[in-house]
C-alpha atoms as a PDB file:
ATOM      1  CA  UNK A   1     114.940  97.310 124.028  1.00  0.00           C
ATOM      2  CA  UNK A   2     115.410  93.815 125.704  1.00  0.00           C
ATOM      3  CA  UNK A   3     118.267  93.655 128.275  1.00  0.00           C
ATOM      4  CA  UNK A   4     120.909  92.049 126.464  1.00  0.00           C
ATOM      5  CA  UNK A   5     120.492  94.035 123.597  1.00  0.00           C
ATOM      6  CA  UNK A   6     120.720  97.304 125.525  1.00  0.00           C
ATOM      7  CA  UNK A   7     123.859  95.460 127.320  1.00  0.00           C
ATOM      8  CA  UNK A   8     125.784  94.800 123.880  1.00  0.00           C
ATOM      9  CA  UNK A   9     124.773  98.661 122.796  1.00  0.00           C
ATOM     10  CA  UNK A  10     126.495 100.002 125.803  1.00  0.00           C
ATOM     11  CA  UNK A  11     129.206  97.752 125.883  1.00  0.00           C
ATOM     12  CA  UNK A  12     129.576  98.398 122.119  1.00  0.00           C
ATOM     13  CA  UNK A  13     129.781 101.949 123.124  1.00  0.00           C
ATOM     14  CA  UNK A  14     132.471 101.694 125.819  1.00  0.00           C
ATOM     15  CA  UNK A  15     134.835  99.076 123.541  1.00  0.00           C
ATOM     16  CA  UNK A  16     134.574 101.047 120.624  1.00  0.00           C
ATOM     17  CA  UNK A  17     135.737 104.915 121.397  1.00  0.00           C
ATOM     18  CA  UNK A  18     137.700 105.438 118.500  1.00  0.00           C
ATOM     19  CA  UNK A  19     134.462 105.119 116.275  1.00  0.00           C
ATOM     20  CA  UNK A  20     132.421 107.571 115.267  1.00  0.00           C
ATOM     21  CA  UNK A  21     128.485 106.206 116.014  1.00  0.00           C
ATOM     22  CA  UNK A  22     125.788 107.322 113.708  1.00  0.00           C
ATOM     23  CA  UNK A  23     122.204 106.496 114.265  1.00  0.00           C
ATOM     24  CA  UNK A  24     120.827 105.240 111.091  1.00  0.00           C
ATOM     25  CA  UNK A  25     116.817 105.882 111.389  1.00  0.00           C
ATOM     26  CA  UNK A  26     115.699 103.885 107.603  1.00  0.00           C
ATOM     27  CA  UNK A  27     112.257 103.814 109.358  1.00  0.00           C
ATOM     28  CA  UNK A  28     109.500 104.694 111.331  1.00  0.00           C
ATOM     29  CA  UNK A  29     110.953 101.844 114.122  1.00  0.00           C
ATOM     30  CA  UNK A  30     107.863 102.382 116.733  1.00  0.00           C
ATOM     31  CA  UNK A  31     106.677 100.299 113.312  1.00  0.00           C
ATOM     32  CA  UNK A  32     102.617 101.134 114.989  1.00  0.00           C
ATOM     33  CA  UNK A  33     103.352  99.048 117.862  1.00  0.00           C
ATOM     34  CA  UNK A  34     101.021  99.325 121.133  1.00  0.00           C
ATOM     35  CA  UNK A  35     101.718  98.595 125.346  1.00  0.00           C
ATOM     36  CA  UNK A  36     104.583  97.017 126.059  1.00  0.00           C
ATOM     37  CA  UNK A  37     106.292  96.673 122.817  1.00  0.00           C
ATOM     38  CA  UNK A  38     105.954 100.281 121.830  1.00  0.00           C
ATOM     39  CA  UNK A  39     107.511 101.418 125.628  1.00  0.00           C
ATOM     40  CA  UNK A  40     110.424  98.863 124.636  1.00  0.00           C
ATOM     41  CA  UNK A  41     110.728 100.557 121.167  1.00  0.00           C
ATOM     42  CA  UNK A  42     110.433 104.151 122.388  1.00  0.00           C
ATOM     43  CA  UNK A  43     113.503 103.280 125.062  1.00  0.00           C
ATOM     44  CA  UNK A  44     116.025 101.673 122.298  1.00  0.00           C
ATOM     45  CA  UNK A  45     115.318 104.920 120.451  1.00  0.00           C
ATOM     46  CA  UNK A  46     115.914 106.705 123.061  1.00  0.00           C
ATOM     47  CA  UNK A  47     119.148 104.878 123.919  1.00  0.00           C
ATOM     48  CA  UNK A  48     120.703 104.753 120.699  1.00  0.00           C
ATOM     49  CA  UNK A  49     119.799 108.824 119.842  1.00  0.00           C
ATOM     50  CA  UNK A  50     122.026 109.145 123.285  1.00  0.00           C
ATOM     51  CA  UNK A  51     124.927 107.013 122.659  1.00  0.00           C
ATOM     52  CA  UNK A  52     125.363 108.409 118.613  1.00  0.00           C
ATOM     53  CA  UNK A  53     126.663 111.568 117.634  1.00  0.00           C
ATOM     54  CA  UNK A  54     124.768 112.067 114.727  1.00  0.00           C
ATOM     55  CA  UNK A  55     121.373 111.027 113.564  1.00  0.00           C
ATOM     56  CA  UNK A  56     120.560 110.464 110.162  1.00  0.00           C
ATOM     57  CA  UNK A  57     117.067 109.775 108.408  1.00  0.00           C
ATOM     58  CA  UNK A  58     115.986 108.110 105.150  1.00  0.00           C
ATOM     59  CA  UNK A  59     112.620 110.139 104.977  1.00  0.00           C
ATOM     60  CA  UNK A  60     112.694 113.660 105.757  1.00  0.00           C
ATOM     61  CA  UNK A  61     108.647 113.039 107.248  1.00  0.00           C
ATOM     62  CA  UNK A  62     110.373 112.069 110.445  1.00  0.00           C
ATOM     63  CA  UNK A  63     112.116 115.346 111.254  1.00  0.00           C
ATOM     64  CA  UNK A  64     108.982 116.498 113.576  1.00  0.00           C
ATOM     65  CA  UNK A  65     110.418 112.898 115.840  1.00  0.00           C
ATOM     66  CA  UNK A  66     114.488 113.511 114.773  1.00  0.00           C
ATOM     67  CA  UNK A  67     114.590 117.802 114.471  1.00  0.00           C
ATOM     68  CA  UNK A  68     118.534 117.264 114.502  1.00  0.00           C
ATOM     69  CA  UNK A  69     118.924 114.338 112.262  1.00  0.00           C
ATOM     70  CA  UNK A  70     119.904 114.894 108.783  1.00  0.00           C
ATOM     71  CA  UNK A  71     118.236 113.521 105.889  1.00  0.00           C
ATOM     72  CA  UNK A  72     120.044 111.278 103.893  1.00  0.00           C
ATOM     73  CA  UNK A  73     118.370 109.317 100.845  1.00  0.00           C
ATOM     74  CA  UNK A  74     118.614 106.371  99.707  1.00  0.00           C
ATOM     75  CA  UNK A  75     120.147 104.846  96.677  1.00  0.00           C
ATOM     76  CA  UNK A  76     121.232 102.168  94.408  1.00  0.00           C
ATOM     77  CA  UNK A  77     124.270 100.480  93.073  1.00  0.00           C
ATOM     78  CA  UNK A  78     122.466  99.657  89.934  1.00  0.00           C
ATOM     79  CA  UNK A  79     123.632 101.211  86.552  1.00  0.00           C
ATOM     80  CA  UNK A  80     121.662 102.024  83.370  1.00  0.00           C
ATOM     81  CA  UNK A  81     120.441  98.991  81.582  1.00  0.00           C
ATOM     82  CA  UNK A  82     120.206  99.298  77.872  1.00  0.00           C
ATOM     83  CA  UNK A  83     117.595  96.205  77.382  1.00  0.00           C
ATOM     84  CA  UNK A  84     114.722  98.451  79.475  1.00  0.00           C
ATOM     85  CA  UNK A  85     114.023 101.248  76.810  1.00  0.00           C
ATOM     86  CA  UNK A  86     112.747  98.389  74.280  1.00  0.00           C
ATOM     87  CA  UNK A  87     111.119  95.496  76.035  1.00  0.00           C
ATOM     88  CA  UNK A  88     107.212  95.786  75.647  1.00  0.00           C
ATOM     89  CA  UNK A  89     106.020  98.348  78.410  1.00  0.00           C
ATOM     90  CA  UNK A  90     103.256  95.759  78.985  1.00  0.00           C
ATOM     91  CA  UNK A  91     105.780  93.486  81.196  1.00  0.00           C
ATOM     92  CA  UNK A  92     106.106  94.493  84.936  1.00  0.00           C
ATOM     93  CA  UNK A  93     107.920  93.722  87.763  1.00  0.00           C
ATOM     94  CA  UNK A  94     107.907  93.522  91.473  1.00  0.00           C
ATOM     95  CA  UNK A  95     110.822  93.036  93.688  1.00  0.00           C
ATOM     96  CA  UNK A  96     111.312  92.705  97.402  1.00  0.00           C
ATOM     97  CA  UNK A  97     109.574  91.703 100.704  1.00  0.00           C
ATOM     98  CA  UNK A  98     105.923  90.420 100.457  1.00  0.00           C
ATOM     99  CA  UNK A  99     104.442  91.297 103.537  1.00  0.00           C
ATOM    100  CA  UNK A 100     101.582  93.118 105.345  1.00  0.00           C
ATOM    101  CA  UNK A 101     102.573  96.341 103.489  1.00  0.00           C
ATOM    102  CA  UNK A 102     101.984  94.768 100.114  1.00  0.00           C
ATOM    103  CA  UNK A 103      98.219  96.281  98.277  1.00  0.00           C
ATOM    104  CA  UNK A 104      97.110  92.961  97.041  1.00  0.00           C
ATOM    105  CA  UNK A 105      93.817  94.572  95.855  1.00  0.00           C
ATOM    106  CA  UNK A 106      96.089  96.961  93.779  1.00  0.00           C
ATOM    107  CA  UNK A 107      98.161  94.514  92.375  1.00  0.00           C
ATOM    108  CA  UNK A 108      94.777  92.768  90.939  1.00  0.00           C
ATOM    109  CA  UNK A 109      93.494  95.722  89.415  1.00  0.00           C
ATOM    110  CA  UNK A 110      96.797  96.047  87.582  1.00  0.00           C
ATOM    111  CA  UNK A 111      96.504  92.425  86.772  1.00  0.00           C
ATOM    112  CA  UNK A 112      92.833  92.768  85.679  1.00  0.00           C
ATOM    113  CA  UNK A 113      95.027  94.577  82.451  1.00  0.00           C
ATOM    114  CA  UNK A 114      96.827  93.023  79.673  1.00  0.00           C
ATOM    115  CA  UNK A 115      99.884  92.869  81.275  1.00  0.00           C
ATOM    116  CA  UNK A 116     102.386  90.395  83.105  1.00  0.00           C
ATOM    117  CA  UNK A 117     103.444  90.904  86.727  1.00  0.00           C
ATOM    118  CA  UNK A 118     106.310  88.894  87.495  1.00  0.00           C
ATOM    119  CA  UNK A 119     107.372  89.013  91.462  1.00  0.00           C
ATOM    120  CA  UNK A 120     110.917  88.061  93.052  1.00  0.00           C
ATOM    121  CA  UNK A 121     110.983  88.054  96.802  1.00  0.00           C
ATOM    122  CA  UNK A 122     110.529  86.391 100.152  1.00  0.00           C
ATOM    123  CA  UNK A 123     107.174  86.516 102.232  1.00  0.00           C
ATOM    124  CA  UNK A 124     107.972  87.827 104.970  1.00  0.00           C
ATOM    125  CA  UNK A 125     107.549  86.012 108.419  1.00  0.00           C
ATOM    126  CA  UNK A 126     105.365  88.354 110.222  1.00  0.00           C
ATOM    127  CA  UNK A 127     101.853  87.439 109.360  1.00  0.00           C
ATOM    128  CA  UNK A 128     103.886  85.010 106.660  1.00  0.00           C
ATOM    129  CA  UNK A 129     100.532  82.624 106.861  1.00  0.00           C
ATOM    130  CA  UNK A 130      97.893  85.202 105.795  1.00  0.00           C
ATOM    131  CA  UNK A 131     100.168  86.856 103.508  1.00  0.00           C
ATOM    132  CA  UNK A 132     100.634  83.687 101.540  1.00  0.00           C
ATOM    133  CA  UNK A 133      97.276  82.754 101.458  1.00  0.00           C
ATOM    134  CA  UNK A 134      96.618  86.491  99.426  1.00  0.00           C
ATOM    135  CA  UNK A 135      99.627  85.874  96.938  1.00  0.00           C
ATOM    136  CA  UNK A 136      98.376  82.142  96.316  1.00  0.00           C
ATOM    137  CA  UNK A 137      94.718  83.872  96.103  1.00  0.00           C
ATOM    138  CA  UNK A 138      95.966  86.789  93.669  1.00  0.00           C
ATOM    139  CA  UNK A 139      98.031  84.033  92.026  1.00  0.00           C
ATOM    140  CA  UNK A 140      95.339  81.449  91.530  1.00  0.00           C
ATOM    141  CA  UNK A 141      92.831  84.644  90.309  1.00  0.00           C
ATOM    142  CA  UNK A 142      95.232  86.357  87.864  1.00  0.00           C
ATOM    143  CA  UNK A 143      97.230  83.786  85.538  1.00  0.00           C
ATOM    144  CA  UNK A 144      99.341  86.929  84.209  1.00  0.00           C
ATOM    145  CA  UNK A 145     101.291  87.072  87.718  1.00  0.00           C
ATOM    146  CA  UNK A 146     104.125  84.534  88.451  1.00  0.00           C
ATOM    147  CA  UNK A 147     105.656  84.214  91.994  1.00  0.00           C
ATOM    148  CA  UNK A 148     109.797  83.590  91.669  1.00  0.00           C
ATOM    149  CA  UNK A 149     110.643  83.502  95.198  1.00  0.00           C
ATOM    150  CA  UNK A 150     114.132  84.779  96.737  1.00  0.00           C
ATOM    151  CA  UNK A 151     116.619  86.932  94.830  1.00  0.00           C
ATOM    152  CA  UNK A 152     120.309  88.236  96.151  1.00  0.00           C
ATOM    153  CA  UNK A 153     120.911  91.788  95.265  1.00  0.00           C
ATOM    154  CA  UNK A 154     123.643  90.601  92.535  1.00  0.00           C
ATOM    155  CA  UNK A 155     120.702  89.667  90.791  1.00  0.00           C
ATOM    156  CA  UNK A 156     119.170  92.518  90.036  1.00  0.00           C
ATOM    157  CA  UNK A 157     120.756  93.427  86.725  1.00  0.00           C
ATOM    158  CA  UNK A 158     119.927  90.034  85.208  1.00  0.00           C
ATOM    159  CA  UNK A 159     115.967  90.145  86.645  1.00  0.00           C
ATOM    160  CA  UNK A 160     115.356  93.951  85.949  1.00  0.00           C
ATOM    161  CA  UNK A 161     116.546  93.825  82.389  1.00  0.00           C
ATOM    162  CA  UNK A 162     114.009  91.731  81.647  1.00  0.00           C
ATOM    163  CA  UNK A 163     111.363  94.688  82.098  1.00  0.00           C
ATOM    164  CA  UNK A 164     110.029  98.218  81.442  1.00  0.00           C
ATOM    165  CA  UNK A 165     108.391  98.716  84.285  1.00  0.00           C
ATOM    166  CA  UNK A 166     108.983  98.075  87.955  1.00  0.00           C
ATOM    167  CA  UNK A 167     105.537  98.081  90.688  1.00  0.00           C
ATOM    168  CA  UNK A 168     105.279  99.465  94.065  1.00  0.00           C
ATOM    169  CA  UNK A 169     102.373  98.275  95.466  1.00  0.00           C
ATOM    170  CA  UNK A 170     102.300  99.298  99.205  1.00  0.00           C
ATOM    171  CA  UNK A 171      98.903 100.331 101.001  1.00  0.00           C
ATOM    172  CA  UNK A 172      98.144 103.848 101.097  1.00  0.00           C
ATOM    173  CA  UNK A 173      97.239 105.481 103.999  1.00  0.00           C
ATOM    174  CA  UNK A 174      99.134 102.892 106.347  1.00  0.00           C
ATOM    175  CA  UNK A 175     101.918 103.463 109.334  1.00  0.00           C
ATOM    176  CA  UNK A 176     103.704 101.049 107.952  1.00  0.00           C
ATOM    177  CA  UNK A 177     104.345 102.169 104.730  1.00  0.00           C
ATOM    178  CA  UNK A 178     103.950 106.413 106.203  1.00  0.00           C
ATOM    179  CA  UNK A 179     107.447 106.498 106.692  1.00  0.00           C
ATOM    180  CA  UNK A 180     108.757 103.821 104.208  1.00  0.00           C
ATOM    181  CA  UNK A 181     111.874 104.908 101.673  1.00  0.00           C
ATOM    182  CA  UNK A 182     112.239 101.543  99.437  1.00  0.00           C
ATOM    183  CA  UNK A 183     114.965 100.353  98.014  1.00  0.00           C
ATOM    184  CA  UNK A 184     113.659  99.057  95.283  1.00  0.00           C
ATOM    185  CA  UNK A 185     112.052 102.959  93.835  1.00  0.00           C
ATOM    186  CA  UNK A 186     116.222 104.163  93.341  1.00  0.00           C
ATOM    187  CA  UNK A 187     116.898 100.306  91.635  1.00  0.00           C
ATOM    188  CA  UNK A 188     114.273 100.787  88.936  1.00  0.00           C
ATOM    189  CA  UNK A 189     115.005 104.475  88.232  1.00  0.00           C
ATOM    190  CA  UNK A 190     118.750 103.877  87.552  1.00  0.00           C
ATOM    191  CA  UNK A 191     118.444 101.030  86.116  1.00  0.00           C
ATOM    192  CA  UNK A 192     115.664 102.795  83.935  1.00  0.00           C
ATOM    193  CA  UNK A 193     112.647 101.280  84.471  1.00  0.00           C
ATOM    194  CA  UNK A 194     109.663 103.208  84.248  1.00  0.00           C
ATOM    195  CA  UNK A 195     107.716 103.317  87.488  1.00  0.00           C
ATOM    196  CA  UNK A 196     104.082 102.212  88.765  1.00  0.00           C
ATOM    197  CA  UNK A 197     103.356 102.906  92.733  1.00  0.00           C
ATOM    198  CA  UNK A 198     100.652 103.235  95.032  1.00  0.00           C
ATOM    199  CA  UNK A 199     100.506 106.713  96.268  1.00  0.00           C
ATOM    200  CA  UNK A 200     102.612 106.875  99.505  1.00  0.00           C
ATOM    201  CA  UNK A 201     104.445 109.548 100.779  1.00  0.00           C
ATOM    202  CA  UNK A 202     108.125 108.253  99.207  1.00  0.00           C
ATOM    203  CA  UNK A 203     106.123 107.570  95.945  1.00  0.00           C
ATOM    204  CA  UNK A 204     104.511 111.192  96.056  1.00  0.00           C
ATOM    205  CA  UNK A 205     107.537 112.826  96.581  1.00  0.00           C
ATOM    206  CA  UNK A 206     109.296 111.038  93.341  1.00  0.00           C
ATOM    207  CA  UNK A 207     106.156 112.394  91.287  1.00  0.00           C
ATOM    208  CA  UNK A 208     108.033 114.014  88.673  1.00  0.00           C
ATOM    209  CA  UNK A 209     109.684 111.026  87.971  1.00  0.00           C
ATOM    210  CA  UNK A 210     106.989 108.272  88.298  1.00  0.00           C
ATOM    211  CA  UNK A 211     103.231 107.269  88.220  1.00  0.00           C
ATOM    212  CA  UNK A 212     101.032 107.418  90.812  1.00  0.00           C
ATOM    213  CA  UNK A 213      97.969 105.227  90.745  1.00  0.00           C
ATOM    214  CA  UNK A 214      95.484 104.564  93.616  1.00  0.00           C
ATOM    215  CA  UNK A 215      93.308 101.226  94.271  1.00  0.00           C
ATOM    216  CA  UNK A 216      90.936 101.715  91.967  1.00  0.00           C
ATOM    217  CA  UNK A 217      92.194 104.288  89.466  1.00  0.00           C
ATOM    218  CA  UNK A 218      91.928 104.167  85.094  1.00  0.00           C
ATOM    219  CA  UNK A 219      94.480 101.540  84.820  1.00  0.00           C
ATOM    220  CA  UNK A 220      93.499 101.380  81.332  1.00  0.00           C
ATOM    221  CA  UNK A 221      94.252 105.216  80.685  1.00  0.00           C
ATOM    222  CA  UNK A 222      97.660 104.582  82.714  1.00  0.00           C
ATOM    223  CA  UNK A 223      99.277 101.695  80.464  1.00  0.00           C
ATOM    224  CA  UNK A 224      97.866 104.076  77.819  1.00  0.00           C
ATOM    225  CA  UNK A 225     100.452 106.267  79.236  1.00  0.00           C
ATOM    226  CA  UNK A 226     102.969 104.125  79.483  1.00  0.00           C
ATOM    227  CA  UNK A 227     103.479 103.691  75.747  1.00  0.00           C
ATOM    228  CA  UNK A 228     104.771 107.021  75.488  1.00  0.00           C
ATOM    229  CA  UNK A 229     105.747 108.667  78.731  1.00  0.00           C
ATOM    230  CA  UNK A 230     109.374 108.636  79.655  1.00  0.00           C
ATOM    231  CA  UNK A 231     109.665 110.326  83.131  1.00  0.00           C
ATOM    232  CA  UNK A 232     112.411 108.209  84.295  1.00  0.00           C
ATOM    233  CA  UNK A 233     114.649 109.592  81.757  1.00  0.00           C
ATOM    234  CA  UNK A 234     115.169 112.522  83.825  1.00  0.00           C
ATOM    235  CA  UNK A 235     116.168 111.132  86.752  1.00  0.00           C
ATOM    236  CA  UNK A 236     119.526 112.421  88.139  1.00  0.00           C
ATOM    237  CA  UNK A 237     121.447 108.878  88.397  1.00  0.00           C
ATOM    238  CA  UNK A 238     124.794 110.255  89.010  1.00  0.00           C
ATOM    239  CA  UNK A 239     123.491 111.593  92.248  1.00  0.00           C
ATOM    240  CA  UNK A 240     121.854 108.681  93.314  1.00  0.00           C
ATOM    241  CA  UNK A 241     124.450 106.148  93.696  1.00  0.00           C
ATOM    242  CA  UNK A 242     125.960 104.641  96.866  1.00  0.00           C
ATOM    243  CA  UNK A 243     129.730 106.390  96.405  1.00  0.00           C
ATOM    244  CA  UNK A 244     127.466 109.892  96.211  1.00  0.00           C
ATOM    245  CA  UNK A 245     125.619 108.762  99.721  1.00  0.00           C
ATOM    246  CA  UNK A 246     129.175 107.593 100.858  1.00  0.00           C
ATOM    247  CA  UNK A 247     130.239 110.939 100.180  1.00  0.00           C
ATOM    248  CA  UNK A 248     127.670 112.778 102.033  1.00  0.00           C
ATOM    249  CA  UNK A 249     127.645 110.297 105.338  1.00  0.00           C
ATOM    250  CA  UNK A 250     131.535 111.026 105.714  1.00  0.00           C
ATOM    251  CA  UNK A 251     131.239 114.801 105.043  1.00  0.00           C
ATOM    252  CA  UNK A 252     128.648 114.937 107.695  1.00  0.00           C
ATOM    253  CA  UNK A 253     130.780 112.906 110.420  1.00  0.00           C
ATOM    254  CA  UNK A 254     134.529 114.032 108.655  1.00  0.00           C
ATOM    255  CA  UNK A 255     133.913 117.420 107.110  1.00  0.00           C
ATOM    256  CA  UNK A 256     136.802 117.449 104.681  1.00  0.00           C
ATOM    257  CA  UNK A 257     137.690 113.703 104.134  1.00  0.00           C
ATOM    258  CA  UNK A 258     135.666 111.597 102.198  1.00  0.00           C
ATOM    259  CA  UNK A 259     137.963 111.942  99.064  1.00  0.00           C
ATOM    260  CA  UNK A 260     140.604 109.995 101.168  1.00  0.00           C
ATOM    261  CA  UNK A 261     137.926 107.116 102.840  1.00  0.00           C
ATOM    262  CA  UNK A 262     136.884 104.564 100.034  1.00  0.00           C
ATOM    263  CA  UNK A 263     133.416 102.917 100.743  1.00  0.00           C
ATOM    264  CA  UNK A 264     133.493  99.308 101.213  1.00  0.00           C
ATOM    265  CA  UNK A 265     129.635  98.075 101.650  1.00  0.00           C
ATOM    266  CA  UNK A 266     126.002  99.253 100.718  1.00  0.00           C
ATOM    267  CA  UNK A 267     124.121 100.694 103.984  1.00  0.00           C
ATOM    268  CA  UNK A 268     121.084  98.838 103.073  1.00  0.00           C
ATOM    269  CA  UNK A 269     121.547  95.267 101.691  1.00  0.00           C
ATOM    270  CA  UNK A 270     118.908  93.083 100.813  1.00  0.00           C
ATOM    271  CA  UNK A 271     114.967  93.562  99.569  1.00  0.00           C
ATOM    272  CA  UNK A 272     112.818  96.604 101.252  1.00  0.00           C
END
C-alpha cells in the first residue's frame, strides 16, 4: 500500500470508532504480482487484517492465507426469469469484464458449434490492447459471436432473458482466476440459465449445478446435453440472494440483530 492510501486507512480508522470494520477479501489481492508490487500488496493486507475485526472471504480456497476469516458467498439480486426455460438452448451468453482471465481459445471451440455467443461487457484496461486484439480476432473468426459493449447491473433482467445459457470462460489452471468467485455464476443460476464454464475451482465446486467443459472437450456431446439437462433447476435461490448474505454479514458482526438492520446496497456492484 502507497502512502496516502495507508494514511486515509488509518485515519479512516481513528474518525470512524463507532463502526464496526470488516475486511472484505472477494479475491486473491497479491493478484500473482512479483518485487515491489507484491511487498506493497502483502503490507495493505497486512494493514487492513489489523485494523478490521472480522475477516470475511468469498472463496473458502483462501482459508490456508485467512484461517480466521469466515466464508461468505456470493450472490445475486436477480429473480427467476420465466422467458429462460423456452428460448432455444443453442443461444448463449457472456457477461462481465473481458480481460486477461478470459479463455479466448475456449470461447472458439464453443463457437466452432452451431450456436450464438452474444457478449456484454467492458475490456478491461490492464492489457486492454492485447485483449482487444483477441476479441476482434475471435470476432472476425467466428461470425456467431457479437460484442455489445458496457451493461449496468439494472440490465441484467432485460439481457439474460434473452438466453438459456450463460458462459464462463476463464483460463484454467491460472492465479488469476485460482481464487476467483464471479458474480456473474449466482446471476445465471437465479435467474435460471443453464450454465457452461471452464473448469476453475468456483466452477468445480458448483458441479452439481452446472457444466464443466475444458479447452478442447466434446462440445458437440455437451450441447447434446444441453437439450435435456436441467441442473440449474435445483439450485437453492432463496438462499442465494443478497438479503440472505445481508443476514449472515450482520449475524457475524451483531449476533442477534439483523432482523432489525435493513440492507441498503449490494456488496459487489458491477461486472466480475
Amino acid at each position: 500500500m502507497d502512502k496516502p492510501a495507508g494514511m486515509l486507512a488509518a485515519n479512516l480508522h481513528q474518525d470512524l470508532s463507532e463502526v464496526h470494520w470488516v475486511y472484505d477479501v472477494f479475491d486473491d489481492f497479491l493478484y500473482n504480482a512479483e518485487g515491489e508490487d507484491r511487498v506493497r500488496r502483502l503490507i495493505a493486507d497486512a494493514l487492513w487484517r489489523c485494523r478490521c475485526e472480522r475477516s470475511i472471504m468469498l472463496d473458502p480456497g483462501l482459508r490456508g492465507r485467512y484461517p480466521s476469516a469466515v466464508h461468505l458467498d456470493n450472490a445475486s439480486h436477480l429473480e427467476l426469469l420465466l422467458s429462460v426455460a423456452t428460448t432455444d438452448p443453442r443461444k448463449m451468453v457472456y457477461i462481465g469484464s473481458i480481460d486477461r482471465r478470459v479463455d479466448f481459445e475456449w470461447l472458439d471451440g464453443l463457437a466452432a458449434n452451431d450456436v450464438t455467443i452474444e457478449i456484454f461487457g467492458s475490456v478491461h484496461p490492464v492489457a486492454a490492447v492485447e485483449t482487444q486484439q483477441k476479441l476482434d480476432a475471435l470476432i472476425e473468426r467466428r461470425r456467431n459471436i457479437s460484442f455489445h459493449g458496457p451493461y449496468d447491473n439494472d440490465d441484467l433482467p432485460g439481457i439474460l432473458a434473452q438466453f438459456r445459457v450463460g458462459l464462463l470462460p476463464y483460463r484454467a489452471g491460472d492465479p488469476m482466476t485460482d481464487h476467483v468467485n464471479p458474480d456473474k455464476l449466482h446471476h445465471y443460476l437465479n435467474a435460471g440459465l443453464a450454465i457452461v464454464a471452464s473448469p476453475i475451482p468456483a466452477a468445480r465446486r458448483l458441479g452439481r449445478y452446472i457444466h464443466v467443459m475444458a479447452t478442447g472437450g466434446d462440445w458437440a456431446a455437451l450441447l447434446s446435453e444441453l437439450e435435456t439437462s436441467r441442473l440449474q433447476e435445483s439450485w437453492p435461490r432463496e438462499t442465494n440472494t443478497w438479503d440472505k448474505r445481508w443476514v449472515e454479514l450482520v449475524n457475524l458482526v451483531l449476533p442477534g440483530e439483523a432482523a432489525t438492520l435493513t440492507p441498503h446496497a449490494e456488496r459487489r456492484v458491477g461486472a466480475a
